[in-house]
Protein backbone atom coordinates (compact mmCIF):
# COMPACT_ATOMS: atom_id res chain seq x y z
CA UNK A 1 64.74 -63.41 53.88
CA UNK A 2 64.26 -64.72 50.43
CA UNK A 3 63.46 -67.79 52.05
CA UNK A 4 60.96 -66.67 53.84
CA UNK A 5 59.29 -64.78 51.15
CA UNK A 6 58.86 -68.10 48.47
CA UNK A 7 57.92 -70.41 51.40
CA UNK A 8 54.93 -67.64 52.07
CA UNK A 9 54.64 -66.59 48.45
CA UNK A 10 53.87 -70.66 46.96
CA UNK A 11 51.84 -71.11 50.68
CA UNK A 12 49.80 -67.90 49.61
CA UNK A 13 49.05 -69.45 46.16
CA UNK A 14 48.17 -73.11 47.30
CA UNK A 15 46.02 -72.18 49.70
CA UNK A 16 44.56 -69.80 46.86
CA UNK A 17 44.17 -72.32 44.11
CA UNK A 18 42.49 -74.74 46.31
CA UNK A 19 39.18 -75.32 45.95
CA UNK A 20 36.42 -73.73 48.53
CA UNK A 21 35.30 -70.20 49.15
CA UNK A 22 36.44 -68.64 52.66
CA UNK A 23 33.20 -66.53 52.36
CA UNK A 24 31.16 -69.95 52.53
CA UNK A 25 32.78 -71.19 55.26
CA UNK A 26 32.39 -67.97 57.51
CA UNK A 27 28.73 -67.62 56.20
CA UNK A 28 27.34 -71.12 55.42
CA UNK A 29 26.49 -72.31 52.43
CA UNK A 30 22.97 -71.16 51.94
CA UNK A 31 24.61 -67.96 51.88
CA UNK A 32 23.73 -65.80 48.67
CA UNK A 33 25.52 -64.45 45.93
CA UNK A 34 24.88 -61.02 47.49
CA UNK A 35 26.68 -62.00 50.73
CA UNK A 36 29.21 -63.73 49.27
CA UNK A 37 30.13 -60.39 47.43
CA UNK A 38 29.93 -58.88 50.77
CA UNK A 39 32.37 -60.85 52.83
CA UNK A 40 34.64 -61.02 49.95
CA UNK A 41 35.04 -57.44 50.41
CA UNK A 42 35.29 -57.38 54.12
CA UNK A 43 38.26 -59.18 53.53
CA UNK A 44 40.17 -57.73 50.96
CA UNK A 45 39.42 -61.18 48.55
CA UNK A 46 37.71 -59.20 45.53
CA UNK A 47 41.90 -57.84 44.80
CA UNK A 48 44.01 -59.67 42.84
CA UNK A 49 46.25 -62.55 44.41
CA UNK A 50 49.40 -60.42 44.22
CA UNK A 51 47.80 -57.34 45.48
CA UNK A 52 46.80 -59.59 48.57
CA UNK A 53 50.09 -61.05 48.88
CA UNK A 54 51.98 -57.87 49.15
CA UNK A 55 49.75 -56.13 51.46
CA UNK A 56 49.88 -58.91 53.97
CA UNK A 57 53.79 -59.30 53.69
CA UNK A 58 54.26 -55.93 54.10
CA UNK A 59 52.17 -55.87 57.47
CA UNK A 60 53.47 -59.57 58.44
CA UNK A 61 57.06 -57.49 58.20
CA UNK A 62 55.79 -55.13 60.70
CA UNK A 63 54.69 -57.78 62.57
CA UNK A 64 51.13 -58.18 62.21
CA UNK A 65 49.97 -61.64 60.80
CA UNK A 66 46.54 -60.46 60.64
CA UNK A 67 43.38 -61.63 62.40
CA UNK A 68 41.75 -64.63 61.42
CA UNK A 69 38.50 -64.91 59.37
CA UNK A 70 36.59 -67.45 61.64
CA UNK A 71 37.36 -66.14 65.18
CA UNK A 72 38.58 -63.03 64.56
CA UNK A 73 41.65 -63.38 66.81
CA UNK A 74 44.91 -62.00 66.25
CA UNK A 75 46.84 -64.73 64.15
CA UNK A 76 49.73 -63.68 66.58
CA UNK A 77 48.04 -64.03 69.23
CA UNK A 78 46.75 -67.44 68.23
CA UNK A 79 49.89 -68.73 67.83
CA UNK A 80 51.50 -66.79 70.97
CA UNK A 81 48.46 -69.02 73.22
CA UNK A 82 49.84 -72.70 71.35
CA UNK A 83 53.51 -72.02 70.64
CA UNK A 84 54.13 -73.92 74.51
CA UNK A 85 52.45 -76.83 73.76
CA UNK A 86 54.45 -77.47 70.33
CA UNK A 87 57.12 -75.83 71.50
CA UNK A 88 57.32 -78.86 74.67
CA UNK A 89 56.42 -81.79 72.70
CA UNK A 90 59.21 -80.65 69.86
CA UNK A 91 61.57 -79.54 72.77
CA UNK A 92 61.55 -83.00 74.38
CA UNK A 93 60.92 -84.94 71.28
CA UNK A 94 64.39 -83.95 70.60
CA UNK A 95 65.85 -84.67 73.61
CA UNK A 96 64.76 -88.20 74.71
CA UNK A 97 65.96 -88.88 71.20
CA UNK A 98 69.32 -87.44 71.90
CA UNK A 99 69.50 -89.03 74.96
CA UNK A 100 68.77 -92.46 73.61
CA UNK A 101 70.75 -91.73 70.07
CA UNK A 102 74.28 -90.40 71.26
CA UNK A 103 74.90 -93.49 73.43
CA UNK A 104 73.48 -96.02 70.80
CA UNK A 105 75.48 -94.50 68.32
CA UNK A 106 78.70 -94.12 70.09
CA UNK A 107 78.31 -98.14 71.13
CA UNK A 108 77.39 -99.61 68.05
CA UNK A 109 80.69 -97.65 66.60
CA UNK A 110 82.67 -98.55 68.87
CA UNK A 111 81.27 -102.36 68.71
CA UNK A 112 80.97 -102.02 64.72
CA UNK A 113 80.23 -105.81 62.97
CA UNK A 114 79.28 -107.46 66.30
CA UNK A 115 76.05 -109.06 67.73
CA UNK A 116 75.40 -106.09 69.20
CA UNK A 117 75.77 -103.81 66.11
CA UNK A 118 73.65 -106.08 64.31
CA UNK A 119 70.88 -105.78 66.92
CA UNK A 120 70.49 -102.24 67.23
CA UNK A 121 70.91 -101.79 63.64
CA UNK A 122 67.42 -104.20 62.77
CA UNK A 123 65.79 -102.71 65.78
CA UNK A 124 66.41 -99.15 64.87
CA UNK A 125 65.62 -100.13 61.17
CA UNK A 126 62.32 -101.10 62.17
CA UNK A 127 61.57 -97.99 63.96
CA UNK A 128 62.80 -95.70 61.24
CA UNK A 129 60.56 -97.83 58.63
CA UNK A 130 57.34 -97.01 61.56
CA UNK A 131 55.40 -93.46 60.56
CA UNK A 132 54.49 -91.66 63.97
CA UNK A 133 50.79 -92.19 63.45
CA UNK A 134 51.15 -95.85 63.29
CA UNK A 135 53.41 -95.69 66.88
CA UNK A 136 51.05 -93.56 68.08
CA UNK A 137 48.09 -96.15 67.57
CA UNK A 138 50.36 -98.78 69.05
CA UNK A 139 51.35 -96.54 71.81
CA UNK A 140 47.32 -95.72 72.85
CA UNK A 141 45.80 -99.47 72.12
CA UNK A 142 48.98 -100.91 74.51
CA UNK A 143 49.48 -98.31 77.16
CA UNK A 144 46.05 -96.41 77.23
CA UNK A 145 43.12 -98.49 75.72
CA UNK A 146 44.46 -101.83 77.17
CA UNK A 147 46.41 -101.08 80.58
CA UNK A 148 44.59 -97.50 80.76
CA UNK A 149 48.99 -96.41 81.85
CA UNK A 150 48.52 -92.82 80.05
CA UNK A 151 45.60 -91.10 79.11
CA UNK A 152 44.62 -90.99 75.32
CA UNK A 153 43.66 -87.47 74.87
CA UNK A 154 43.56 -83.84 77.10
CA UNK A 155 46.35 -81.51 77.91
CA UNK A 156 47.65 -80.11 80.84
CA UNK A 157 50.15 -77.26 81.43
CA UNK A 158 53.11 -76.98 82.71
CA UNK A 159 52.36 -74.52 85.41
CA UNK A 160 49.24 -76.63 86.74
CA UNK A 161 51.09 -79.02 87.46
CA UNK A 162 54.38 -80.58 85.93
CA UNK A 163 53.52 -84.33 86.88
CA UNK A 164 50.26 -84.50 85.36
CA UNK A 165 51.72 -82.47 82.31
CA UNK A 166 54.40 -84.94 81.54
CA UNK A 167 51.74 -88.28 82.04
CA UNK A 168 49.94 -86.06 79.57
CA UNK A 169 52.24 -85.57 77.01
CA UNK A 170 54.14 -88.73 77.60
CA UNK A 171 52.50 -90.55 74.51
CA UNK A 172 52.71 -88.08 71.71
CA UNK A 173 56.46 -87.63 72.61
CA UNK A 174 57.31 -91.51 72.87
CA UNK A 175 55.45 -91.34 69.10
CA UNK A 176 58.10 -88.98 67.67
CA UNK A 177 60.98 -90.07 69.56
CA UNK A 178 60.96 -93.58 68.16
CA UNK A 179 61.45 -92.59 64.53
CA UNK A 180 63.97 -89.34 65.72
CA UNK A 181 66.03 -91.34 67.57
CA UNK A 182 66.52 -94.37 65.60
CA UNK A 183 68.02 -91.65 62.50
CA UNK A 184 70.08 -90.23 65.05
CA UNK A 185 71.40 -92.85 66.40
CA UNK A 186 72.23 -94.35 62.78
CA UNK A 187 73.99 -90.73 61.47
CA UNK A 188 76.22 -90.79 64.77
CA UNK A 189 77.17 -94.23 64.31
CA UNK A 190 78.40 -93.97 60.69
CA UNK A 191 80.37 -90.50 61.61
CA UNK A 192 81.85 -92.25 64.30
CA UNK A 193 83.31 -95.08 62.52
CA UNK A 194 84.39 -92.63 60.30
CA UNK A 195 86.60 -90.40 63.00
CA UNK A 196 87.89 -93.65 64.36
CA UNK A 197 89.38 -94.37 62.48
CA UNK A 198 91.53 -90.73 62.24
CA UNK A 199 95.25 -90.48 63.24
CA UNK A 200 94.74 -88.20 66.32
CA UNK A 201 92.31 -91.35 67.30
CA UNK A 202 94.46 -94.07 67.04
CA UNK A 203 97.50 -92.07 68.26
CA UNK A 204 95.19 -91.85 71.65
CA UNK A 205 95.15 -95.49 71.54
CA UNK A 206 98.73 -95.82 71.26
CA UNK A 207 99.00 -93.89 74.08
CA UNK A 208 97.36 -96.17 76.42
CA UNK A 209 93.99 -93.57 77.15
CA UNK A 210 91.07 -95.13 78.60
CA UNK A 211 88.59 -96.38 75.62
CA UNK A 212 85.76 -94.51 77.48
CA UNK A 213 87.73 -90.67 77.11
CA UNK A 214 88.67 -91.46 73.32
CA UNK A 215 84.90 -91.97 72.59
CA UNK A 216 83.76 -89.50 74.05
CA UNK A 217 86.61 -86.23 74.23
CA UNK A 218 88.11 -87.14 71.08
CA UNK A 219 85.52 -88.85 68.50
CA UNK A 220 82.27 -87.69 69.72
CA UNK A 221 82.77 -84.08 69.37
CA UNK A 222 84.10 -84.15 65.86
CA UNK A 223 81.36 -86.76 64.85
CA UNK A 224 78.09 -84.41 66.15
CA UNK A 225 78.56 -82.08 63.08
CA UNK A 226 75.88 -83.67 61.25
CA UNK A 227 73.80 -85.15 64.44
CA UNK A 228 73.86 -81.58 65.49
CA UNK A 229 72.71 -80.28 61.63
CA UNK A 230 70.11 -82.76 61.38
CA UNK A 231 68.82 -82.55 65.21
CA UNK A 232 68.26 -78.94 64.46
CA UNK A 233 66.24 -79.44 61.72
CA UNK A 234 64.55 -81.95 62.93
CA UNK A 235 63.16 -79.50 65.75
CA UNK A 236 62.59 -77.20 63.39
CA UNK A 237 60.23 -80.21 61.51
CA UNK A 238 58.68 -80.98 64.52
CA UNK A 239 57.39 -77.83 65.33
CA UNK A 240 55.55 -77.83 62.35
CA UNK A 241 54.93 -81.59 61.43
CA UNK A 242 53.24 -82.48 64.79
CA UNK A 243 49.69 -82.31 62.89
CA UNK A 244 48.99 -85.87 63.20
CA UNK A 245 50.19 -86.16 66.77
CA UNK A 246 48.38 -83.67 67.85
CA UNK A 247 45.12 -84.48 66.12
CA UNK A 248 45.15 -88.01 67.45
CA UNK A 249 45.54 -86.68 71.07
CA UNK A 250 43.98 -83.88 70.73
CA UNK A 251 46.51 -81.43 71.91
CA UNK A 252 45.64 -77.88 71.11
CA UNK A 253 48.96 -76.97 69.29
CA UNK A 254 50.05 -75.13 66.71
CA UNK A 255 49.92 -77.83 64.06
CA UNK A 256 46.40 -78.62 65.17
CA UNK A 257 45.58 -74.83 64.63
CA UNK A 258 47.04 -75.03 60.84
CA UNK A 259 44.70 -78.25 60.20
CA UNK A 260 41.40 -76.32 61.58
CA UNK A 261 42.46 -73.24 59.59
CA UNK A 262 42.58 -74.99 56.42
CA UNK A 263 39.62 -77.01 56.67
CA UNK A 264 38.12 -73.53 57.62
CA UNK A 265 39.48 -71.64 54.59
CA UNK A 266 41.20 -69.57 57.05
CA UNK A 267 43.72 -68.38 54.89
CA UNK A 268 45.31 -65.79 57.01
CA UNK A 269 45.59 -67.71 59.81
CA UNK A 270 47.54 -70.59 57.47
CA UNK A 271 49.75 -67.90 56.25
CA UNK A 272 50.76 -66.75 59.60
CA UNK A 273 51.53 -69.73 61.29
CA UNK A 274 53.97 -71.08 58.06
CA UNK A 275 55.53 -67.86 58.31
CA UNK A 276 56.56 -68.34 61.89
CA UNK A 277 57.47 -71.92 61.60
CA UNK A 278 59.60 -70.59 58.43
CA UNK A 279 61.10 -67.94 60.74
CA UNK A 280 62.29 -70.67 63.25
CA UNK A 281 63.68 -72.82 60.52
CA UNK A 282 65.78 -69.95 59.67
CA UNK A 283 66.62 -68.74 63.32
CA UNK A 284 67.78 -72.60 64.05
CA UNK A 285 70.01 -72.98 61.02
CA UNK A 286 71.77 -69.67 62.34
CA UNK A 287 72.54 -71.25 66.02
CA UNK A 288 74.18 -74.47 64.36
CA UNK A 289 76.60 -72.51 62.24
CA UNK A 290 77.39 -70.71 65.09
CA UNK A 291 77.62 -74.29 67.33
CA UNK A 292 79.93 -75.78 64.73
CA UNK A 293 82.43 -72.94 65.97
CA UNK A 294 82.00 -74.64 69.65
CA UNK A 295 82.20 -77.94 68.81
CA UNK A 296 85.31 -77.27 65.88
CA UNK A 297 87.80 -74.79 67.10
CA UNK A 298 88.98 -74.82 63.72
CA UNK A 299 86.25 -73.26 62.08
CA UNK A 300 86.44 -70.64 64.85
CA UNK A 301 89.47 -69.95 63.68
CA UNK A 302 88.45 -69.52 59.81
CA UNK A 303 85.66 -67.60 61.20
């Protein structure tokens, strides 16, 4: 909770000590003094900052974020209508780069100092050093300017139809799952040379198992502590960092509605939307102490 309330409590005062008047932007800038006066007490901005602050927490508690200034829609609501489409492109962000990470890691482990370490460490290298923006531009120019594969921009949903949805979204998730997966992919492989190197590990060596089951049942599980700590924030990231990714495609996502708010001195709709994104960053680091009990029996046991 007290994270919640400094991540919306410095938000509040940013947005507040930025420069720009919310009145002007719902009004127009011929607008005169008169008006201005007006509108700021429509909306409560003639109070204090603090008086402000605490009379939108203590609705946001309740659970109204407030309507916002420019379209007077419920900021709930808002969010409610774009929470699927950043929701997806987070959801499968995260696991394309799961599903390309865990087996990287586990065989560049496993082959540790060869040719094949080597290679997958500079190609990963040079996708972790790439910013998703600059992918992303690679991505379109290649695959949609050039060979017109994917389309650049537009969104389609899920229950329209799941084919065009995923040749839709294809693009922005191939942007973010480059850089994901190549950190991944580099934090399994150093845990697992790590737990290789354990006595249970090289006691199921002496026993003669098969290399496949001691990579997998016995050195995977105990090396996904931090794949699984960092995955989960990650998804919590991504929810809330897809602003560029969305802007350059166009998809009508949260982090697209954050951008528009702030340009728009919407500060209640700003406010809203960190505070949820701050919720799920909370909510996620809950479910991976409570995975580390399924993936540790031990700790289940301290527990």
């Amino acid at each position: 909770m007290d994270v919640l309330l400094l991540v919306t409590l410095f938000t509040s005062l940013l947005l507040d000590l930025t420069p720009g008047d919310p009145a002007l932007a719902i009004i127009g800038e011929t607008a005169t003094p008169d008006q201005i006066q007006v509108v700021h007490k429509q909306l409560g901005l003639d109070r204090p900052f603090l008086s402000r602050y605490a009379s939108w927490i203590n609705k946001a508690v309740q659970g109204d974020l407030g309507t916002s200034y420019r379209t007077k829609q419920p900021v709930w609501q808002a969010i409610h209508e774009r929470l699927p489409i950043t929701l997806e492109l987070a959801a499968l962000t995260i696991f394309f780069s799961l599903l390309i990470a865990i087996p990287l890691g586990v065989i560049t482990a496993y082959k540790q100092g060869t040719k094949v370490d080597r290679g997958v460490a500079g190609v990963t290298s040079a996708f972790f050093s790439s910013p998703p923006f600059l992918t992303a531009l690679i991505f379109v120019y290649f695959l949609a300017v050039t060979h017109h594969i994917f389309p650049v921009t537009g969104w389609i949903p899920l229950s329209e139809s799941i084919g065009e949805n995923l040749h839709h979204v294809f693009l922005p998730v191939a942007s973010l799952v480059v850089v994901e997966s190549a950190v991944f992919s580099r934090l399994l492989r150093s845990d697992m040379i790590t737990t290789l190197q354990e006595d249970y590990v090289l006691a199921a060596k002496a026993k003669g198992l098969p290399t496949w089951q001691i990579l997998i049942r016995h050195a995977l599980r105990p090396s996904s502590f931090t794949l699984m700590t960092v995955a989960a924030v990650s998804l919590g990231r991504v929810l809330g960092g897809t602003v560029i990714v969305e802007q350059l495609f166009a998809l009508p996502g949260i982090g697209l509605y954050i951008i528009n708010a702030i340009y728009n001195k919407d500060l209640i709709a700003v406010q809203g939307a960190v505070l949820f994104i701050a919720t799920f960053y909370v909510v996620i680091n809950a479910v991976v102490e409570i995975a580390y009990a399924w993936l540790d029996p031990r700790i289940r046991v301290k527990i």
